[in-house]
C-alpha atoms as a PDB file:
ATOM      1  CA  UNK A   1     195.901 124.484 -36.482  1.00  0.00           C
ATOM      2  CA  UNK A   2     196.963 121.584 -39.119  1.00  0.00           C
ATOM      3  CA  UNK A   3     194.103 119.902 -38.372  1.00  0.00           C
ATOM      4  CA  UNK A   4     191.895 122.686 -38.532  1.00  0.00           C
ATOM      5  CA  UNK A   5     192.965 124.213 -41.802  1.00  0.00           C
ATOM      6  CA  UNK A   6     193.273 121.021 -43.136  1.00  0.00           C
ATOM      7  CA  UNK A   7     189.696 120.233 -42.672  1.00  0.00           C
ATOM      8  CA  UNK A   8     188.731 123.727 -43.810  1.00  0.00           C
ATOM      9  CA  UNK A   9     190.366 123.094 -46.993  1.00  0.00           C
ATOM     10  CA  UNK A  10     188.598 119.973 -47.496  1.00  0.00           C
ATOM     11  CA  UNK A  11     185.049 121.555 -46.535  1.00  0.00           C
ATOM     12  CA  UNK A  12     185.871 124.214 -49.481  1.00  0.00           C
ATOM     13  CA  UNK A  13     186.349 121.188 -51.392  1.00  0.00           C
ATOM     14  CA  UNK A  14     183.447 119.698 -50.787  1.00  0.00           C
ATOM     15  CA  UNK A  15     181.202 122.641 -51.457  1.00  0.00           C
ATOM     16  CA  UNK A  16     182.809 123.249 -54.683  1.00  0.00           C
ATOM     17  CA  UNK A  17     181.972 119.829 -55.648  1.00  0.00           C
ATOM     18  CA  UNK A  18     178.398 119.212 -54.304  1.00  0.00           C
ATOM     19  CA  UNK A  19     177.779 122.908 -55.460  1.00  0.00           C
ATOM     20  CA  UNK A  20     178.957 122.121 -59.412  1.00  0.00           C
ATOM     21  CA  UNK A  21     177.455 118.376 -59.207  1.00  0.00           C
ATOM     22  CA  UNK A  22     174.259 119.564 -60.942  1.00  0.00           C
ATOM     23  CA  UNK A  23     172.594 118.837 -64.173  1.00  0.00           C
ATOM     24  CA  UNK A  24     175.123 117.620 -66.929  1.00  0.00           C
ATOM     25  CA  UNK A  25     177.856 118.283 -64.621  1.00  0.00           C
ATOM     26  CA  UNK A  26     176.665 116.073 -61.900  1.00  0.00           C
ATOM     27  CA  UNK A  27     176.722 112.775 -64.679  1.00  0.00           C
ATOM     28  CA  UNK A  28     180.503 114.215 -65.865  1.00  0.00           C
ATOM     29  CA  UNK A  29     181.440 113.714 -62.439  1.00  0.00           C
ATOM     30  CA  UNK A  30     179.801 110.850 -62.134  1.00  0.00           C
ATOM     31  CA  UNK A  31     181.527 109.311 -65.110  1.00  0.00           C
ATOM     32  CA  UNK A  32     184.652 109.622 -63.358  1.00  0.00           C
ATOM     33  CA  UNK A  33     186.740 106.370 -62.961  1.00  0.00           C
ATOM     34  CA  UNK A  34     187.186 105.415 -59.216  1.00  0.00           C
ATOM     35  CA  UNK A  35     190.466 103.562 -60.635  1.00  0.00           C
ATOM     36  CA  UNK A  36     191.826 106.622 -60.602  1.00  0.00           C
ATOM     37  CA  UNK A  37     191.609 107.327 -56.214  1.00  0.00           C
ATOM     38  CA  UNK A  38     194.407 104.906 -55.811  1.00  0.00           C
ATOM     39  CA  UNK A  39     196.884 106.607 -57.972  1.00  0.00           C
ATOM     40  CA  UNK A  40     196.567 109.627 -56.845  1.00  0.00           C
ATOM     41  CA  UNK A  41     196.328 108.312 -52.885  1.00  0.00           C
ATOM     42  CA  UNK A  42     199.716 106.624 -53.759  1.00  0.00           C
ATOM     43  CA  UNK A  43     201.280 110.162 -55.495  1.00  0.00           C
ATOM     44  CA  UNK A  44     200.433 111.275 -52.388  1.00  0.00           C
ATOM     45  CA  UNK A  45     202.247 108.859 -49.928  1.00  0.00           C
ATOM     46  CA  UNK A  46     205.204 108.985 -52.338  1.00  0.00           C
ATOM     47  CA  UNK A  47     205.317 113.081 -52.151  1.00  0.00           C
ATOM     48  CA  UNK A  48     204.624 112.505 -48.107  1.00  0.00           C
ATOM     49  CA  UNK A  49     207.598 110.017 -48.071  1.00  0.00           C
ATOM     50  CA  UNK A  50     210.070 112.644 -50.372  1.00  0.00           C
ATOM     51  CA  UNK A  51     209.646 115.311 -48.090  1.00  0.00           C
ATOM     52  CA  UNK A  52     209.461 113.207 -44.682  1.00  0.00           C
ATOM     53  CA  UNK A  53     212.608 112.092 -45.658  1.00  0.00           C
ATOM     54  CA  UNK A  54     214.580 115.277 -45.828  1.00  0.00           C
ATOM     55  CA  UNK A  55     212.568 115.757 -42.579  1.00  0.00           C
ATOM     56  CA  UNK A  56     213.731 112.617 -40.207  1.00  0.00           C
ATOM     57  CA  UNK A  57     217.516 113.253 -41.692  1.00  0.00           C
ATOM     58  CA  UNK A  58     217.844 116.456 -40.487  1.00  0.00           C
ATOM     59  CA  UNK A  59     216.470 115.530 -37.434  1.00  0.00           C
ATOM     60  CA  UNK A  60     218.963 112.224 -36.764  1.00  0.00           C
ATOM     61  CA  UNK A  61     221.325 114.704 -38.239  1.00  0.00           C
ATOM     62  CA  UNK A  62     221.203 117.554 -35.734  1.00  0.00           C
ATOM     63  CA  UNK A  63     220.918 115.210 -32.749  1.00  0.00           C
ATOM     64  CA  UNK A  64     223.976 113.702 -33.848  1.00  0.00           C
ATOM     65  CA  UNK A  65     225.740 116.578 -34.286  1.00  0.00           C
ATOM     66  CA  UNK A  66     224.843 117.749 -30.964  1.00  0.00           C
ATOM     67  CA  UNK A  67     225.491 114.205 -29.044  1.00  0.00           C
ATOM     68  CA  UNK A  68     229.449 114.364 -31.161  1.00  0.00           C
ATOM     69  CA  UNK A  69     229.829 117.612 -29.669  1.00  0.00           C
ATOM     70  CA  UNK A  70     229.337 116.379 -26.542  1.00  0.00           C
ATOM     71  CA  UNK A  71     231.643 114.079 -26.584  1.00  0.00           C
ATOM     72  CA  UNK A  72     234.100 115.484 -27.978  1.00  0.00           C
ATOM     73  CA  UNK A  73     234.115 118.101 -24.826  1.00  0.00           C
ATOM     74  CA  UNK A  74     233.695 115.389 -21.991  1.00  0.00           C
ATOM     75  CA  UNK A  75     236.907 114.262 -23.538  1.00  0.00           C
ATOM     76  CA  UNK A  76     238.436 117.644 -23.618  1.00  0.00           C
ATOM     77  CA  UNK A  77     237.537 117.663 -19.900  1.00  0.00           C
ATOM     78  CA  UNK A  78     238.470 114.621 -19.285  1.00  0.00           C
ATOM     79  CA  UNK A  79     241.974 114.834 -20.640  1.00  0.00           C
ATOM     80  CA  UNK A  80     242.512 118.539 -19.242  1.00  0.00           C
ATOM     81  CA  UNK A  81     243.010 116.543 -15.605  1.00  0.00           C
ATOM     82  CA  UNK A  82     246.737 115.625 -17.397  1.00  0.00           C
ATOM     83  CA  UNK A  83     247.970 119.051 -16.835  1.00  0.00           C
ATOM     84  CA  UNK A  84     246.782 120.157 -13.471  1.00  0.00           C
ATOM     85  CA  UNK A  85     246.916 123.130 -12.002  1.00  0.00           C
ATOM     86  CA  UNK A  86     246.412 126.676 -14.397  1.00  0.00           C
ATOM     87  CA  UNK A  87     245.675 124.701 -17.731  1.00  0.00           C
ATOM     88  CA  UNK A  88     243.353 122.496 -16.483  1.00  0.00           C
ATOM     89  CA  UNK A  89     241.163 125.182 -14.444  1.00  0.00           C
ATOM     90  CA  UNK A  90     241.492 127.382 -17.649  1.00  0.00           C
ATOM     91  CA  UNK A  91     240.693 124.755 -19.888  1.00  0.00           C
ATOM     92  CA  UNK A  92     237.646 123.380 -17.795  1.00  0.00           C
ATOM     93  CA  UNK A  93     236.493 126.900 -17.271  1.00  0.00           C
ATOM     94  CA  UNK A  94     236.149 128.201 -21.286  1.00  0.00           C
ATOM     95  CA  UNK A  95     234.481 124.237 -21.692  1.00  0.00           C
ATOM     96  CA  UNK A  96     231.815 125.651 -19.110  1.00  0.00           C
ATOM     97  CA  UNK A  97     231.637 129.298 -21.145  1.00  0.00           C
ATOM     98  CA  UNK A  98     231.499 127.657 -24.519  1.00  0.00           C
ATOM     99  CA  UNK A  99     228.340 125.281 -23.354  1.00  0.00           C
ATOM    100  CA  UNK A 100     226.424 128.076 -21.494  1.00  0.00           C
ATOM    101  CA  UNK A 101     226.575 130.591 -24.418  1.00  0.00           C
ATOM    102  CA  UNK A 102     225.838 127.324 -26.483  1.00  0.00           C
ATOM    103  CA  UNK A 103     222.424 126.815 -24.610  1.00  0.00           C
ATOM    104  CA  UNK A 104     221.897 130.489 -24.289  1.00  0.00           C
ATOM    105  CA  UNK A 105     222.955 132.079 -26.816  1.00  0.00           C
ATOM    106  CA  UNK A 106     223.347 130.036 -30.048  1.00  0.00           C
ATOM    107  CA  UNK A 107     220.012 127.723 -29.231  1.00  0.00           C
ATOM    108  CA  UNK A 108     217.590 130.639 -29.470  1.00  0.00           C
ATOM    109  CA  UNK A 109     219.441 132.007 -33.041  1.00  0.00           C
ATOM    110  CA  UNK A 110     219.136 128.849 -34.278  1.00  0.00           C
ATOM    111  CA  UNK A 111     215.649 127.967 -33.517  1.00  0.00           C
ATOM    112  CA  UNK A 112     215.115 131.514 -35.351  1.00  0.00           C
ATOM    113  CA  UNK A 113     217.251 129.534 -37.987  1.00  0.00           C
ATOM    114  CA  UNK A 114     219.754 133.298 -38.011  1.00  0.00           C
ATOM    115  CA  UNK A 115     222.532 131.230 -36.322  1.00  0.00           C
ATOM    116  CA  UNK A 116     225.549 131.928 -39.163  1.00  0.00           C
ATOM    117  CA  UNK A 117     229.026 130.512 -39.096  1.00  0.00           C
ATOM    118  CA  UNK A 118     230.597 133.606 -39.282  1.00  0.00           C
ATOM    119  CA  UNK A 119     231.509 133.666 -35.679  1.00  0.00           C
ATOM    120  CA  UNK A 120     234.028 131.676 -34.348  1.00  0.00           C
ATOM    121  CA  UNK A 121     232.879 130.302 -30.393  1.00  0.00           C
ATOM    122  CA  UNK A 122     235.520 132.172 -29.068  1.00  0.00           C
ATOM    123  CA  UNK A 123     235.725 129.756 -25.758  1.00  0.00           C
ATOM    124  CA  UNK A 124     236.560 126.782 -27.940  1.00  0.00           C
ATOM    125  CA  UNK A 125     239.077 128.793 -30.594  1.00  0.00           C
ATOM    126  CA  UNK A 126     240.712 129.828 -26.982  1.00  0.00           C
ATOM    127  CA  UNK A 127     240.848 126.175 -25.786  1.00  0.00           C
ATOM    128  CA  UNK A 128     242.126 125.137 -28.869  1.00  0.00           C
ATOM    129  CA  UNK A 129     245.122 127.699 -28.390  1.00  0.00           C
ATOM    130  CA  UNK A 130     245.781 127.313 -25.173  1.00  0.00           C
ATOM    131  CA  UNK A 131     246.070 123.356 -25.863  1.00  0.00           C
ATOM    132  CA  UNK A 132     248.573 124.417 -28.448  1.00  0.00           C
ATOM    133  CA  UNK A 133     250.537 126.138 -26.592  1.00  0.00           C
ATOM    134  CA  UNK A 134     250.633 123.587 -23.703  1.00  0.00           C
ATOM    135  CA  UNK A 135     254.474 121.871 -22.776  1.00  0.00           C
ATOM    136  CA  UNK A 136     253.999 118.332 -21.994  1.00  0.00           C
ATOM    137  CA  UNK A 137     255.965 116.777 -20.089  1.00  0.00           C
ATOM    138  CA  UNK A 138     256.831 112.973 -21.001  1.00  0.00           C
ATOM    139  CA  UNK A 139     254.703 111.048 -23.247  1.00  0.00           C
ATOM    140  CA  UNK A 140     251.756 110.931 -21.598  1.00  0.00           C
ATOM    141  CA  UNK A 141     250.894 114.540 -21.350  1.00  0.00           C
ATOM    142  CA  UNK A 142     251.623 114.454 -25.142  1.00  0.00           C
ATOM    143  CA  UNK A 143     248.918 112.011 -25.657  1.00  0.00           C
ATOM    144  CA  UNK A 144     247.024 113.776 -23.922  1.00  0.00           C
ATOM    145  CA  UNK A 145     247.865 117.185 -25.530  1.00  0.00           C
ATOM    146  CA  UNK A 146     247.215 115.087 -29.077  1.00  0.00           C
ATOM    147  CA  UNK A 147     244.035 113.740 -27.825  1.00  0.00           C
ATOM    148  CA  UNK A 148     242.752 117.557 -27.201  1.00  0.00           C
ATOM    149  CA  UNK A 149     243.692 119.097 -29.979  1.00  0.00           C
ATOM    150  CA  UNK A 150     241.565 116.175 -32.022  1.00  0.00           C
ATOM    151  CA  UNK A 151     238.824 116.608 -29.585  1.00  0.00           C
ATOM    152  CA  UNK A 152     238.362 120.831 -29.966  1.00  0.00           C
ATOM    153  CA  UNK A 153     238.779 120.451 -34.030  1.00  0.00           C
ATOM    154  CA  UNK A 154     235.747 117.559 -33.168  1.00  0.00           C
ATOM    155  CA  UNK A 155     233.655 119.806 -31.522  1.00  0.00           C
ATOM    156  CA  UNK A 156     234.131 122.923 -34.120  1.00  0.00           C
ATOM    157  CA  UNK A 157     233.169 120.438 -36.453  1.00  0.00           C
ATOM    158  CA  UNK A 158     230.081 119.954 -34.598  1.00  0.00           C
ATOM    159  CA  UNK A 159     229.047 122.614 -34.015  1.00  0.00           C
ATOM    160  CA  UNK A 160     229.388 123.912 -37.512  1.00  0.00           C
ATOM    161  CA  UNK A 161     227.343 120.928 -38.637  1.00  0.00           C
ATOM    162  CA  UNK A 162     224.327 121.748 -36.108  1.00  0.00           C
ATOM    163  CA  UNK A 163     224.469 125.109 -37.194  1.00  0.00           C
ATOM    164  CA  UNK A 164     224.124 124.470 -40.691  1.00  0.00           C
ATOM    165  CA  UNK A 165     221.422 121.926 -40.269  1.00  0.00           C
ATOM    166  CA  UNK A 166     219.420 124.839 -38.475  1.00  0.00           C
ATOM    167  CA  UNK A 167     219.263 126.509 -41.376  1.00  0.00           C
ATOM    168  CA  UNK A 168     217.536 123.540 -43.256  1.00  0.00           C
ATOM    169  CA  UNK A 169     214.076 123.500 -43.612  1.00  0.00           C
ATOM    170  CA  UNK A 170     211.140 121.923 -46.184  1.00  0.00           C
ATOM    171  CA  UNK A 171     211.283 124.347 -48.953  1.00  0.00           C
ATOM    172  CA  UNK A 172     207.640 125.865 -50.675  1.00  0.00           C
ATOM    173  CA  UNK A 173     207.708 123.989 -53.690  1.00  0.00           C
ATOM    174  CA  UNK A 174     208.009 120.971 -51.495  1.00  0.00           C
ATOM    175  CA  UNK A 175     204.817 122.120 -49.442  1.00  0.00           C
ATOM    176  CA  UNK A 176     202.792 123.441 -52.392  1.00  0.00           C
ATOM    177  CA  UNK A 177     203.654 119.875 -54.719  1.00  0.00           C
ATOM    178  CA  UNK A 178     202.714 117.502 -51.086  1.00  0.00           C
ATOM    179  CA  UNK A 179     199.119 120.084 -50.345  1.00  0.00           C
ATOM    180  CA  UNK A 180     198.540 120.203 -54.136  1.00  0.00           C
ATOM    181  CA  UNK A 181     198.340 116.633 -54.769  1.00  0.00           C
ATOM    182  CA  UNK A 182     196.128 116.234 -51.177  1.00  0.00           C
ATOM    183  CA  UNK A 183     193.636 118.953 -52.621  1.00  0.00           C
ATOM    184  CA  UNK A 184     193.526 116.845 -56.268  1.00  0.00           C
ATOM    185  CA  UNK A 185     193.269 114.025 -54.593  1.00  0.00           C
ATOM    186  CA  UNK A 186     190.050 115.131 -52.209  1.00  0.00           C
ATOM    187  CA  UNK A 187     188.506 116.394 -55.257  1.00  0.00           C
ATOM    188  CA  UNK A 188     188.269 113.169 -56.978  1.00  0.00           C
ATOM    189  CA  UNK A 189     186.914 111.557 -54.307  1.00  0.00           C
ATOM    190  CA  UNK A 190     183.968 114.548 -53.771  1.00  0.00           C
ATOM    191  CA  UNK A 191     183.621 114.388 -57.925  1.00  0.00           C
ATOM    192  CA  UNK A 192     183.681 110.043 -57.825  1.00  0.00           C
ATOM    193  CA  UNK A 193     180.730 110.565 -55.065  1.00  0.00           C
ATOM    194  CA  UNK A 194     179.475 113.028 -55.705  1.00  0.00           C
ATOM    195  CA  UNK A 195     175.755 111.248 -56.564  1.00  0.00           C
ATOM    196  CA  UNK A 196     176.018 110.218 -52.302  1.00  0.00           C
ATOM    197  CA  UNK A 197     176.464 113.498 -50.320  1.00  0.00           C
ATOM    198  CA  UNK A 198     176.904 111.705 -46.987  1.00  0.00           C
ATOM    199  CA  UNK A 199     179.172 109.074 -48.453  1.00  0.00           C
ATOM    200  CA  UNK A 200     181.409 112.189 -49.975  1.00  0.00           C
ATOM    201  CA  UNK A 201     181.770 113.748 -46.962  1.00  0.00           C
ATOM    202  CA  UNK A 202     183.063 110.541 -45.055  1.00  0.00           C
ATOM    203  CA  UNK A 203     185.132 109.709 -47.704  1.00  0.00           C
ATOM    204  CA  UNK A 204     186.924 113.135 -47.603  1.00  0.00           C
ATOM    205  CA  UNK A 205     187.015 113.547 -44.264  1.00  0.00           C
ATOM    206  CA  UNK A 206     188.708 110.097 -43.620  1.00  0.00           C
ATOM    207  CA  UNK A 207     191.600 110.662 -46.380  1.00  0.00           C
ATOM    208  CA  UNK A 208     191.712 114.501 -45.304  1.00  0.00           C
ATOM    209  CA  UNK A 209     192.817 113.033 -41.442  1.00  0.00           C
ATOM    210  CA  UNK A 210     195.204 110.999 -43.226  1.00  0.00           C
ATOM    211  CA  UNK A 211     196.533 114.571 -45.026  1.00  0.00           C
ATOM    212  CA  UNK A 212     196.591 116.088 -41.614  1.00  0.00           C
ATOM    213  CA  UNK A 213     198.666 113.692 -39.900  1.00  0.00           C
ATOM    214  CA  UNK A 214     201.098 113.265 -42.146  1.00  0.00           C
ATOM    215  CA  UNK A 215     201.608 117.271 -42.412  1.00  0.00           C
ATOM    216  CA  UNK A 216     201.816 117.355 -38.869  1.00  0.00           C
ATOM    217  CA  UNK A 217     204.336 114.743 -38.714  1.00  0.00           C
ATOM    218  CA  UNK A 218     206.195 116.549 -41.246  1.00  0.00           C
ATOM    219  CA  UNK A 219     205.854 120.118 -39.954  1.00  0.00           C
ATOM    220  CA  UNK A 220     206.762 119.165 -36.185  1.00  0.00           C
ATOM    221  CA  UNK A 221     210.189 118.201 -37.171  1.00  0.00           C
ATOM    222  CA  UNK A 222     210.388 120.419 -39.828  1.00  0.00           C
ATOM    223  CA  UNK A 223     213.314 122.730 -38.543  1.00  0.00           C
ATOM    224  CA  UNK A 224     214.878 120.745 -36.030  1.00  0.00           C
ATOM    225  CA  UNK A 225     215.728 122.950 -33.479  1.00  0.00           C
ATOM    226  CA  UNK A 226     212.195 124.490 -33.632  1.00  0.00           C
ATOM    227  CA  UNK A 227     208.944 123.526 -31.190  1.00  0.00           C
ATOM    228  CA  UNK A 228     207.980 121.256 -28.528  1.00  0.00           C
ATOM    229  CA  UNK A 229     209.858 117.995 -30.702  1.00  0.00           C
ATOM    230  CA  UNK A 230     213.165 119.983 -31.077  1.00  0.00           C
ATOM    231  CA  UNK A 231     216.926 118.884 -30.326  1.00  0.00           C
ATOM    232  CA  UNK A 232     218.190 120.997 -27.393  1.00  0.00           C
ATOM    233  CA  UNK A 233     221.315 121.388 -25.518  1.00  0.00           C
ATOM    234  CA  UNK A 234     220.464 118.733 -22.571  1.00  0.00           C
ATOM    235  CA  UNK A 235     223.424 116.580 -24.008  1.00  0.00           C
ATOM    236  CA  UNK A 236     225.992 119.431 -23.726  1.00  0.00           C
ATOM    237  CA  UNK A 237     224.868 120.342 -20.340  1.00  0.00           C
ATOM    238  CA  UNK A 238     225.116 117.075 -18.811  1.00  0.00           C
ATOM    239  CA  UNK A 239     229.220 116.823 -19.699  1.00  0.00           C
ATOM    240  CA  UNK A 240     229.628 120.903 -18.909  1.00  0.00           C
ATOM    241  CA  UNK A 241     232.398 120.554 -15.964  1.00  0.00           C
ATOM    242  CA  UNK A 242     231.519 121.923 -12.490  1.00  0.00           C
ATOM    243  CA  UNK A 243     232.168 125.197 -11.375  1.00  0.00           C
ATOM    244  CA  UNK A 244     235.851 126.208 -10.836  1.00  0.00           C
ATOM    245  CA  UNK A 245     238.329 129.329 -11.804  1.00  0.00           C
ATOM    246  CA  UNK A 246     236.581 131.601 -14.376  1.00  0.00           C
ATOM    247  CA  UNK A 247     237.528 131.698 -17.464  1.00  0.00           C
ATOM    248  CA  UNK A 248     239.576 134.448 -18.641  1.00  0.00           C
ATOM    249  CA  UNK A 249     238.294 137.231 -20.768  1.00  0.00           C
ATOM    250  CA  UNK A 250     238.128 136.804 -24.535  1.00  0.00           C
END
């Protein structure tokens, strides 16, 4: 679709211009600098490179978020083992619920980019109380009680980052500056050539691949929890604990 509408565009472009390239017209176009193609070609990498940028952040942003959320529950998990018994089935079990409505439930609103932070994850606010209100016994159960309190306040920081960076996405004055300055820039190469139809066309259609590329670079990681190039919840459920007592009712 990119690369279809993006040589669409051009052939438009190139109409225009062979179609107004007549008469006095035709030397006016003529008379056009070709000094000017590589200023515009390099507007047009540094708009590419703005918005790419916001782009590939959000990205490395999201799959970091997700990878410290991870973590931050294989250590809850890992920990729980310190108070065996009740606590440690509980607190394995709402680690389990939290992940599977993760992948479920959150994934999908967030790839719709509706996810909102108005809802707690009621597993994880659970774990997090239920750690609280854990009585170690000696100091190494208080590490360990220490250690998973830091660990759920990790992940709920997490997992508030990943859902805000859902809701990031290139904005339309971004898009309609970057396919502005690709449309100027294809018709000053039609208008510079415009005496050599064939020579146009090749012209246009090599810097118009160019164009295409680069928006589908930019539009595949665009939102990142969106398409076939997406960050998904693989991480999480690789650390989610095995099956044991269910967790209790919220």
């Amino acid at each position: 679709m990119v690369f279809g509408a993006t040589y669409l565009a051009t052939g438009v472009i190139y109409w225009i211009v062979t179609a107004l390239a007549v008469g006095k017209r035709a030397s006016a176009f003529k008379g056009l600098s070709p000094g000017m193609l590589p200023p515009l070609g390099i507007i047009f990498a540094l708009l590419a490179a703005f918005v790419s940028s916001q782009v590939w952040n959000d990205f490395e942003r999201a799959k970091t978020a997700v990878n410290r959320e991870a973590s931050a529950l294989r250590a809850v998990v890992l920990l729980a083992d310190s108070f065996p018994g009740e606590p440690d089935a509980r607190l394995h079990a709402l680690v389990r619920r939290h992940i599977t409505e993760a992948a479920t439930q959150e994934w999908p609103t967030m790839a719709r980019q509706h996810a909102t932070l108005t809802i707690s994850p009621p597993a994880l606010v659970e774990a997090l109380k239920l750690t609280l209100a854990l009585t170690p016994v000696g100091e190494g159960q208080a590490a360990a009680q220490r250690e998973m309190i830091d660990s759920l306040q990790n992940a709920l920081d997490a997992r508030r980052q990943r859902i805000l960076i859902s809701q990031s996405s290139v904005n339309w004055v971004k898009w309609t500056g970057l396919l502005l300055q690709a449309a100027l820039t294809l018709l000053a190469i039609g208008m510079v050539h415009s005496d050599n139809r064939l020579t146009a066309a090749l012209a246009m259609a090599i810097f118009a691949t160019g164009v295409a590329v680069s928006l589908l670079l930019i539009a595949s990681h665009n939102r990142p929890f969106t398409g076939e190039i997406s960050v998904g919840p693989d991480v999480l459920l690789q650390v989610m604990p095995e099956e044991g007592t269910p967790a209790p009712s919220p």
